[in-house]
PDB file of N, CA and C in Angstrom:
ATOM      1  N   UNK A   1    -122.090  15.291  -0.295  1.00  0.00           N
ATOM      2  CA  UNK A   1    -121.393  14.324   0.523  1.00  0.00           C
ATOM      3  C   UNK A   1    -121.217  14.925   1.918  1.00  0.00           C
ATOM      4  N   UNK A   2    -121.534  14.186   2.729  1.00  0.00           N
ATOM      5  CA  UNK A   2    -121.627  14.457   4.043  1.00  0.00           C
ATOM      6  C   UNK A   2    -119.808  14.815   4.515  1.00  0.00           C
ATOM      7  N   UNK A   3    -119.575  15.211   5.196  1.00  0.00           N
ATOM      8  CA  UNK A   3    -118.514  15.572   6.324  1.00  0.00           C
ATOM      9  C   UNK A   3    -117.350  14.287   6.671  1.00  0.00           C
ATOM     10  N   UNK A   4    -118.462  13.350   7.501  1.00  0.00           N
ATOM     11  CA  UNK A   4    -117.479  12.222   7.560  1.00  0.00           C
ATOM     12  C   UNK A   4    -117.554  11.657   6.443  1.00  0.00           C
ATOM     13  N   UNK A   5    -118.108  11.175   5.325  1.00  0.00           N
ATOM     14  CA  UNK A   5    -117.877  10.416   4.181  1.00  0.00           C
ATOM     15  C   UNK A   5    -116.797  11.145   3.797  1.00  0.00           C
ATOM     16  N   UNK A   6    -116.193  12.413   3.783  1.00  0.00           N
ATOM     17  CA  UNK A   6    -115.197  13.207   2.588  1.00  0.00           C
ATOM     18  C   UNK A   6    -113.836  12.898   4.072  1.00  0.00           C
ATOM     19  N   UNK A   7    -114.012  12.976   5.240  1.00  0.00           N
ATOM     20  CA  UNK A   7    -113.301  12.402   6.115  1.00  0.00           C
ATOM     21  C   UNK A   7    -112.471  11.467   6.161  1.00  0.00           C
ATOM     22  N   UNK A   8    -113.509  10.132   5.877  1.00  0.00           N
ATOM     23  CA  UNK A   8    -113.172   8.923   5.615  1.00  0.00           C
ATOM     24  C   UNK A   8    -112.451   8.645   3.934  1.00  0.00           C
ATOM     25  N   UNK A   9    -112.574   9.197   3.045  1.00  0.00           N
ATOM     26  CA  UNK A   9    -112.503   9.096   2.343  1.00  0.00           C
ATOM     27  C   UNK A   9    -111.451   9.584   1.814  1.00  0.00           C
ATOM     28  N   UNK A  10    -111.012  11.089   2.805  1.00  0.00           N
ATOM     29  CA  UNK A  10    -109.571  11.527   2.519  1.00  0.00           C
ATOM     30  C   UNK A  10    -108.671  10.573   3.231  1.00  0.00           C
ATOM     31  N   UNK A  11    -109.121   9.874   4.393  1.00  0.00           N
ATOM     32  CA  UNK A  11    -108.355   9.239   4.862  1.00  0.00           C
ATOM     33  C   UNK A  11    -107.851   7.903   4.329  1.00  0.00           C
ATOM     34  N   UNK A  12    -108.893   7.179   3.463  1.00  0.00           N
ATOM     35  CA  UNK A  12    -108.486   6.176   2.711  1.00  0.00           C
ATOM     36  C   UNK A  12    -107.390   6.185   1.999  1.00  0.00           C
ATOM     37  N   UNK A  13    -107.879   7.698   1.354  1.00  0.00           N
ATOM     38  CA  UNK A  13    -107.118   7.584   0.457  1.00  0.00           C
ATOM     39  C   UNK A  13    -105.165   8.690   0.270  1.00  0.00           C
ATOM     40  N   UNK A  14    -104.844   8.871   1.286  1.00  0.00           N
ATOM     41  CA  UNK A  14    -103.987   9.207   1.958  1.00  0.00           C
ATOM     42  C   UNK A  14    -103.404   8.271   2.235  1.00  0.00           C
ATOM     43  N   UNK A  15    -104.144   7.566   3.378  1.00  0.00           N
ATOM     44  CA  UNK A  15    -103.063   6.220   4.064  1.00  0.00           C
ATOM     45  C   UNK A  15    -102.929   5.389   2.787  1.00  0.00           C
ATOM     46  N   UNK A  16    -103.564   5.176   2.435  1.00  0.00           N
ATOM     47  CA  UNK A  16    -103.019   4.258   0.653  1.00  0.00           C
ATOM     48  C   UNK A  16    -101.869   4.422  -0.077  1.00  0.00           C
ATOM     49  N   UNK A  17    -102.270   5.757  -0.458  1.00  0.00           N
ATOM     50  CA  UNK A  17    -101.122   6.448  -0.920  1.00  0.00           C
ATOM     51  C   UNK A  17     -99.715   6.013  -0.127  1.00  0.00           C
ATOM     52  N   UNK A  18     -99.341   6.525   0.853  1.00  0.00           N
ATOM     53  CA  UNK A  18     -98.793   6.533   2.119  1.00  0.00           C
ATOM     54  C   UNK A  18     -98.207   4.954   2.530  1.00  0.00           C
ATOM     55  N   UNK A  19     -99.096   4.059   2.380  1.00  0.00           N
ATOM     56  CA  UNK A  19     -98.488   2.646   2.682  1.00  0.00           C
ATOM     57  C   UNK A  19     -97.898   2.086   0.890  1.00  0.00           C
ATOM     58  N   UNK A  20     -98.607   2.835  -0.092  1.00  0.00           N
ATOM     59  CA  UNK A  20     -97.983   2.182  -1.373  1.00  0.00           C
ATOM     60  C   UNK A  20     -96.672   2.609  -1.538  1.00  0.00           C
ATOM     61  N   UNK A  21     -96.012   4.010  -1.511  1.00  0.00           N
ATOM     62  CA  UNK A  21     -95.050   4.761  -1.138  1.00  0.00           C
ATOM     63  C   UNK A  21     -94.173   3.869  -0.323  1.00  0.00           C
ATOM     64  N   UNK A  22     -94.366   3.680   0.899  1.00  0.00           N
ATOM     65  CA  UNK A  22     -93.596   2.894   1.724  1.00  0.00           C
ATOM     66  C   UNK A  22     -93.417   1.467   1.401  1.00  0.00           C
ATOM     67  N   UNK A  23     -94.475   0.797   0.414  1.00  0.00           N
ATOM     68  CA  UNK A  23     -94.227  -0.708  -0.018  1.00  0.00           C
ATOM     69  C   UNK A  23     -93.435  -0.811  -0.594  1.00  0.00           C
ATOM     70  N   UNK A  24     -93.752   0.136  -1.935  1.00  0.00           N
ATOM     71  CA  UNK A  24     -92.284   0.478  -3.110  1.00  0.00           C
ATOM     72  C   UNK A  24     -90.885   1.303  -2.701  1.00  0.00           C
ATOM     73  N   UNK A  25     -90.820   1.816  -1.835  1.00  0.00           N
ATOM     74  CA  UNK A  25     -89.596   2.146  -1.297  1.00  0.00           C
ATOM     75  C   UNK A  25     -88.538   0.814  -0.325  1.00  0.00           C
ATOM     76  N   UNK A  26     -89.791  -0.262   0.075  1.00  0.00           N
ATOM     77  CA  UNK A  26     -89.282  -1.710   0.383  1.00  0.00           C
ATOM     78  C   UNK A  26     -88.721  -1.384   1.659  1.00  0.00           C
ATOM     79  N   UNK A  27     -89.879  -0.528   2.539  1.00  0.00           N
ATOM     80  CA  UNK A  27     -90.000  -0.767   4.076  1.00  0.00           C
ATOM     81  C   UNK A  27     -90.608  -2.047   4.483  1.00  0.00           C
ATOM     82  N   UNK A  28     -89.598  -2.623   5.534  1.00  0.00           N
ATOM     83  CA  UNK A  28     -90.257  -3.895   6.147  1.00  0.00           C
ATOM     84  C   UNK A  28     -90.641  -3.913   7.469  1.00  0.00           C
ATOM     85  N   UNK A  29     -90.684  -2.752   8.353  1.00  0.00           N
ATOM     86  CA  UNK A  29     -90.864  -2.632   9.141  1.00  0.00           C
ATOM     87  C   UNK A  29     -92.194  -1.844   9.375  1.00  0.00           C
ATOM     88  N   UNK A  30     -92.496  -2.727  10.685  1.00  0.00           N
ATOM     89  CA  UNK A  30     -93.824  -2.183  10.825  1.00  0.00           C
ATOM     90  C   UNK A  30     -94.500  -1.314  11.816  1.00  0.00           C
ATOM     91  N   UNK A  31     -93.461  -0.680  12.342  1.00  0.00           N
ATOM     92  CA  UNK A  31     -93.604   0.405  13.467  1.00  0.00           C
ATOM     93  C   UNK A  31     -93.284   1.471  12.402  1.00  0.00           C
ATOM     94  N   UNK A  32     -92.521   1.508  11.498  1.00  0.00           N
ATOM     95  CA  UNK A  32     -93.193   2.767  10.416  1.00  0.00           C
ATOM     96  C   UNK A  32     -94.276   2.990   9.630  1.00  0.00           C
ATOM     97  N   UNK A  33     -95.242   2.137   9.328  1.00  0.00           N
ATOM     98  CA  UNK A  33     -96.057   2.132   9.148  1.00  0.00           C
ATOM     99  C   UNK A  33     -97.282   2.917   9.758  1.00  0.00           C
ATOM    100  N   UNK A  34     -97.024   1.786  10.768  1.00  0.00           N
ATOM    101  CA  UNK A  34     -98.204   2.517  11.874  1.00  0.00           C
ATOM    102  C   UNK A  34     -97.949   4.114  12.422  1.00  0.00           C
ATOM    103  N   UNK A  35     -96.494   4.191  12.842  1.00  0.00           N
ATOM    104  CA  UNK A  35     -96.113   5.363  13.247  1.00  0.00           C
ATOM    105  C   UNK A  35     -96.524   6.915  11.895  1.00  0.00           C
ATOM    106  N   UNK A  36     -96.298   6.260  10.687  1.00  0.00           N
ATOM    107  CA  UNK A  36     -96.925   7.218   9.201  1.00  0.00           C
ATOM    108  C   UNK A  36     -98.128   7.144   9.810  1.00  0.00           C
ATOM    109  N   UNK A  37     -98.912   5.794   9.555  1.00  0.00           N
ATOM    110  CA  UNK A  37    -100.537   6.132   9.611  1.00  0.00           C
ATOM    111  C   UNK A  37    -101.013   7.121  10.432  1.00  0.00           C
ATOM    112  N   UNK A  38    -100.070   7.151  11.865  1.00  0.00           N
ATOM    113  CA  UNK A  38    -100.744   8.223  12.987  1.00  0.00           C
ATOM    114  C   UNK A  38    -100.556   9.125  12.978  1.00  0.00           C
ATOM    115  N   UNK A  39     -99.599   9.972  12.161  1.00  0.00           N
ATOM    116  CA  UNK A  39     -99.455  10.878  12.094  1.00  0.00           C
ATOM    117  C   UNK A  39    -100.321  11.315  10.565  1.00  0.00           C
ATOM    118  N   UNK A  40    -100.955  10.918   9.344  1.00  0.00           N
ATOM    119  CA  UNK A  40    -101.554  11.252   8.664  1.00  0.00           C
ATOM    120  C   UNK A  40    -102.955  11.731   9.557  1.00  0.00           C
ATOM    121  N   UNK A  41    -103.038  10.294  10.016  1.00  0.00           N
ATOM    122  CA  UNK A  41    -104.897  10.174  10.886  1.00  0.00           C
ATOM    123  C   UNK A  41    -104.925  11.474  11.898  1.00  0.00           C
ATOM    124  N   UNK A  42    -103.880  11.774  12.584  1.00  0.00           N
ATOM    125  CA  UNK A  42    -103.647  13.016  13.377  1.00  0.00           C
ATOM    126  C   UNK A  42    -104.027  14.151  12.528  1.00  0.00           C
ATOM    127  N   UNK A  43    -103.121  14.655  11.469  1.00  0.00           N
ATOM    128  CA  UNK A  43    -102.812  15.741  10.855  1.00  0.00           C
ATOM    129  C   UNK A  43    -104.449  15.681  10.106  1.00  0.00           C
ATOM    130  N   UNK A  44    -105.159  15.108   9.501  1.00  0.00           N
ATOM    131  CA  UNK A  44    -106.465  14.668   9.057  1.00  0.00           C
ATOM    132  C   UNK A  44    -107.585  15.165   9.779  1.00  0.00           C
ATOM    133  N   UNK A  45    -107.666  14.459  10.882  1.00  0.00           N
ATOM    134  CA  UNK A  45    -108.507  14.764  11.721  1.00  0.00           C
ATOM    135  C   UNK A  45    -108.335  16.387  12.556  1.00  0.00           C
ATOM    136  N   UNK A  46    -106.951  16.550  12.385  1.00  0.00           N
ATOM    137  CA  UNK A  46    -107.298  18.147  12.849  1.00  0.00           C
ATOM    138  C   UNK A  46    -107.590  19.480  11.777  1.00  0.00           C
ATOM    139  N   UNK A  47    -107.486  18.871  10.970  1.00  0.00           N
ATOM    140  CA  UNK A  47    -108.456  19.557   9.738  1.00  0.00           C
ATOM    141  C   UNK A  47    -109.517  19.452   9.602  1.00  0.00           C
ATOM    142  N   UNK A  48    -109.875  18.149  10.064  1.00  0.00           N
ATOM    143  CA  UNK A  48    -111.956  18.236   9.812  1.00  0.00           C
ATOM    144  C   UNK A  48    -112.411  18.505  11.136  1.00  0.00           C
ATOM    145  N   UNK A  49    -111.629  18.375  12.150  1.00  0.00           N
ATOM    146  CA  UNK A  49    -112.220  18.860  13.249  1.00  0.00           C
ATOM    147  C   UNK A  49    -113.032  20.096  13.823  1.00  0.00           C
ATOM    148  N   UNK A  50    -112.486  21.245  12.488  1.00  0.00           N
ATOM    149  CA  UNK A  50    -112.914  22.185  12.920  1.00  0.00           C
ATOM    150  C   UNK A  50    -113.794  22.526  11.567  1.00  0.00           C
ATOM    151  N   UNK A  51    -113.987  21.970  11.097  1.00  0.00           N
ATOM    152  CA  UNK A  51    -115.277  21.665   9.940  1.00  0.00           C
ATOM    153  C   UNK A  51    -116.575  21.570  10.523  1.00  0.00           C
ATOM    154  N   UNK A  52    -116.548  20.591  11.642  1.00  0.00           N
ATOM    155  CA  UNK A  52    -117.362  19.854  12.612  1.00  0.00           C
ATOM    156  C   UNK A  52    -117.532  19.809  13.637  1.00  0.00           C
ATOM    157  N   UNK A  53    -117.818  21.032  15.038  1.00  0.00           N
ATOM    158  CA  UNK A  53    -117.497  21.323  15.678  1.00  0.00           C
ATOM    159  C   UNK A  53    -118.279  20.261  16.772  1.00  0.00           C
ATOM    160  N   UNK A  54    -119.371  19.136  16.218  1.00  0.00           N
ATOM    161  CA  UNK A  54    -119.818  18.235  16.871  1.00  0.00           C
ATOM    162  C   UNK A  54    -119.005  17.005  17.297  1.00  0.00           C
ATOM    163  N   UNK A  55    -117.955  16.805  15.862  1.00  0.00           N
ATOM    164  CA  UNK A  55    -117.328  15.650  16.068  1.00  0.00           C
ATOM    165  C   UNK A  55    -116.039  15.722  16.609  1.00  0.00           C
ATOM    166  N   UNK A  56    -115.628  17.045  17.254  1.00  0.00           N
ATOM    167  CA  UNK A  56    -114.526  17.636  17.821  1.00  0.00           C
ATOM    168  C   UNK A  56    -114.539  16.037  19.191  1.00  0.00           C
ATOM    169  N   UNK A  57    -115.529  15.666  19.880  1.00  0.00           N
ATOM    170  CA  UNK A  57    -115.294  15.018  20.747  1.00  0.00           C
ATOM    171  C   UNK A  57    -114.878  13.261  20.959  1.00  0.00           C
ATOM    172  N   UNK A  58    -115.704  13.165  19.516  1.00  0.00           N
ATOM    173  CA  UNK A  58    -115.436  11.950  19.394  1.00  0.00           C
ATOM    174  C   UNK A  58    -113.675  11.308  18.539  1.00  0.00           C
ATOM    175  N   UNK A  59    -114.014  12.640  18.142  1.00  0.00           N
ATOM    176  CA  UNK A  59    -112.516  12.485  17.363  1.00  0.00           C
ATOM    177  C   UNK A  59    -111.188  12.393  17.912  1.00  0.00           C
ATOM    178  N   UNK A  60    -111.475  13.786  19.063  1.00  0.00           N
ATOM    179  CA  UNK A  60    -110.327  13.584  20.020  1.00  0.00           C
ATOM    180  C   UNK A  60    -110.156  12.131  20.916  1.00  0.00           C
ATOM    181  N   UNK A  61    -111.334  11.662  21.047  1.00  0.00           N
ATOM    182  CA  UNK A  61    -110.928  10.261  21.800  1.00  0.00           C
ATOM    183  C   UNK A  61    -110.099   9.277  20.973  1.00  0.00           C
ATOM    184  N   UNK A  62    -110.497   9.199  19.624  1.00  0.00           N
ATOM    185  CA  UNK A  62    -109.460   8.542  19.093  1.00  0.00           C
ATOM    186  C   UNK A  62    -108.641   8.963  18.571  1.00  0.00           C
ATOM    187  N   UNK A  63    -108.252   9.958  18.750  1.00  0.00           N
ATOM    188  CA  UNK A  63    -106.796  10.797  18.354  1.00  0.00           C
ATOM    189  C   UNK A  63    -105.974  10.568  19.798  1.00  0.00           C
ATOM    190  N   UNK A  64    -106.487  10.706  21.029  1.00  0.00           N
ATOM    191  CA  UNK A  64    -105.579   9.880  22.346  1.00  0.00           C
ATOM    192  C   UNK A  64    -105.409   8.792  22.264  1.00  0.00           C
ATOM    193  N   UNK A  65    -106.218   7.736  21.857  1.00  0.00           N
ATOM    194  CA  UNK A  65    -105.951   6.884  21.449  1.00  0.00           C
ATOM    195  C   UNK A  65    -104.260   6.054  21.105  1.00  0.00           C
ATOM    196  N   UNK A  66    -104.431   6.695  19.255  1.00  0.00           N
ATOM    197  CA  UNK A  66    -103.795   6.865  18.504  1.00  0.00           C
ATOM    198  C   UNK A  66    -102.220   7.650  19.075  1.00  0.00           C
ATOM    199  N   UNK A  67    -102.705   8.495  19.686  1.00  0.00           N
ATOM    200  CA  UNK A  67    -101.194   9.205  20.473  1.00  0.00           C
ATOM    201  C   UNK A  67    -100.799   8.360  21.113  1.00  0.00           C
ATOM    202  N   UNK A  68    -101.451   8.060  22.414  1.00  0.00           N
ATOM    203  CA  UNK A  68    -100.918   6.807  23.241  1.00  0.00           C
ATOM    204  C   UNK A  68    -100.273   5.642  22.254  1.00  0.00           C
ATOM    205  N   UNK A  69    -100.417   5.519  21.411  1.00  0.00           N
ATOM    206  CA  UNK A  69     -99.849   4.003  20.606  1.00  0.00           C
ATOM    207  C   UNK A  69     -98.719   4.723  20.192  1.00  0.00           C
ATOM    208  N   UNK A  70     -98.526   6.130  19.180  1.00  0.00           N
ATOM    209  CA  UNK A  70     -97.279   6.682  19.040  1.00  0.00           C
ATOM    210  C   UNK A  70     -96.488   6.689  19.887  1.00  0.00           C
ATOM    211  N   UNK A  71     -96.949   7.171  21.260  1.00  0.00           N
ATOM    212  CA  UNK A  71     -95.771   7.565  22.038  1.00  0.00           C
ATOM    213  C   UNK A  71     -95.321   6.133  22.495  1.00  0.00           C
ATOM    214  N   UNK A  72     -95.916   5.096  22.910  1.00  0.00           N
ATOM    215  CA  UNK A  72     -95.597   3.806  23.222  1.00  0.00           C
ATOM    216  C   UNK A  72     -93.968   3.402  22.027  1.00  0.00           C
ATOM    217  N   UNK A  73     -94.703   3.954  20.976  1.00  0.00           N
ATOM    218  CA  UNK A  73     -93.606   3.423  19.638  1.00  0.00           C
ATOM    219  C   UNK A  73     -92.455   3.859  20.138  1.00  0.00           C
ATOM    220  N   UNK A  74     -93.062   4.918  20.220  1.00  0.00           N
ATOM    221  CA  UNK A  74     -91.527   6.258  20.402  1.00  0.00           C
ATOM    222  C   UNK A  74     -90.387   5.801  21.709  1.00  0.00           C
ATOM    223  N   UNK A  75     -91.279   5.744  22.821  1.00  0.00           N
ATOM    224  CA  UNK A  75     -90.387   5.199  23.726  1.00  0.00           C
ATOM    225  C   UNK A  75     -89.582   3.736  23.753  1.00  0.00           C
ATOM    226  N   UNK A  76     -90.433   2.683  22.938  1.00  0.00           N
ATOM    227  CA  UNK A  76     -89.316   1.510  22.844  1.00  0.00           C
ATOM    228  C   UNK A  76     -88.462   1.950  21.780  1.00  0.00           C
ATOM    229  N   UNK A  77     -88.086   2.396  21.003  1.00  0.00           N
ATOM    230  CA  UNK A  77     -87.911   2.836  20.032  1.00  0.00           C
ATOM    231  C   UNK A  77     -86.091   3.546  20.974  1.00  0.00           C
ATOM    232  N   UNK A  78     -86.678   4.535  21.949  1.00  0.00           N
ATOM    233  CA  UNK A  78     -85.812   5.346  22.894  1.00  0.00           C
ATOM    234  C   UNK A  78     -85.304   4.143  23.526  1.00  0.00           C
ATOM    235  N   UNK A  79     -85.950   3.044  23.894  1.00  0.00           N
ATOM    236  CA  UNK A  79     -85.064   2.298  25.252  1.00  0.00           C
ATOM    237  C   UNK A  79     -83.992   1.792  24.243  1.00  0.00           C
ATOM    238  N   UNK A  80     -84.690   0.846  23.067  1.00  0.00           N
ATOM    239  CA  UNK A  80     -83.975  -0.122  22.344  1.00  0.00           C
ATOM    240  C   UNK A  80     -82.701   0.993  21.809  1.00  0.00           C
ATOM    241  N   UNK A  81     -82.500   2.340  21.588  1.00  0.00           N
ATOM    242  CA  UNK A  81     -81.346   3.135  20.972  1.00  0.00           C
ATOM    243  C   UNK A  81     -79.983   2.993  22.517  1.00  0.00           C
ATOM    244  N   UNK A  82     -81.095   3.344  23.283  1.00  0.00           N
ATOM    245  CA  UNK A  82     -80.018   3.471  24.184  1.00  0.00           C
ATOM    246  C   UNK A  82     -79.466   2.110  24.976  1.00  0.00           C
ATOM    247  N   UNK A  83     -79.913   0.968  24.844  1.00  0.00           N
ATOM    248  CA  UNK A  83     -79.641  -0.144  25.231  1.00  0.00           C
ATOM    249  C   UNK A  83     -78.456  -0.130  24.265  1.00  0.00           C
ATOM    250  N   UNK A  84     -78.626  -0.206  23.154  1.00  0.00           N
ATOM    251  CA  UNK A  84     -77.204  -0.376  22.334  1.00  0.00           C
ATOM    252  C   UNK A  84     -78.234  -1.301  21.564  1.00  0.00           C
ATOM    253  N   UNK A  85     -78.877  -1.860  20.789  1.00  0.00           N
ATOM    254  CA  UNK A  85     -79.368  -3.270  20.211  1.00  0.00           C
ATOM    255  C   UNK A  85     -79.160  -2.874  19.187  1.00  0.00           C
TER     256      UNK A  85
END
């Protein structure tokens, strides 16, 4: 099995895990979700990254990506605490 197939495949099956966990615990919110997923897909990808020293580039683009959307979370997340809501 190739590199990215065991990639993809840990990743399936992680975030699965990961969103079933959070279904049955009877999260309804969906900025935890996503905010879990990015941090699995993060922590993931910097493990195979260095498996693969080709896909180091493509990976990091969507790992900025993926950051940029965290930190977006993070900061409404910061306004809405300190607004009082």
């Amino acid at each position: 099995m190739r590199i990215y197939n065991k990639y993809l495949l840990t990743l399936a099956l992680v975030m699965g895990a990961a969103n079933s966990l959070l279904a049955f615990l009877g999260n309804n919110d969906l900025t935890n979700y996503f905010v879990v997923n990015i941090i699995i897909c993060l922590g993931i990808t910097l493990l195979f990254v260095h498996l693969n020293p080709r896909a180091r580039t493509a990976l990091n683009g969507i790992n900025a990506v993926l950051f940029g959307g965290f930190a977006v979370i993070i900061a409404l997340k910061i306004v809405e605490f300190l607004s009082g809501k």
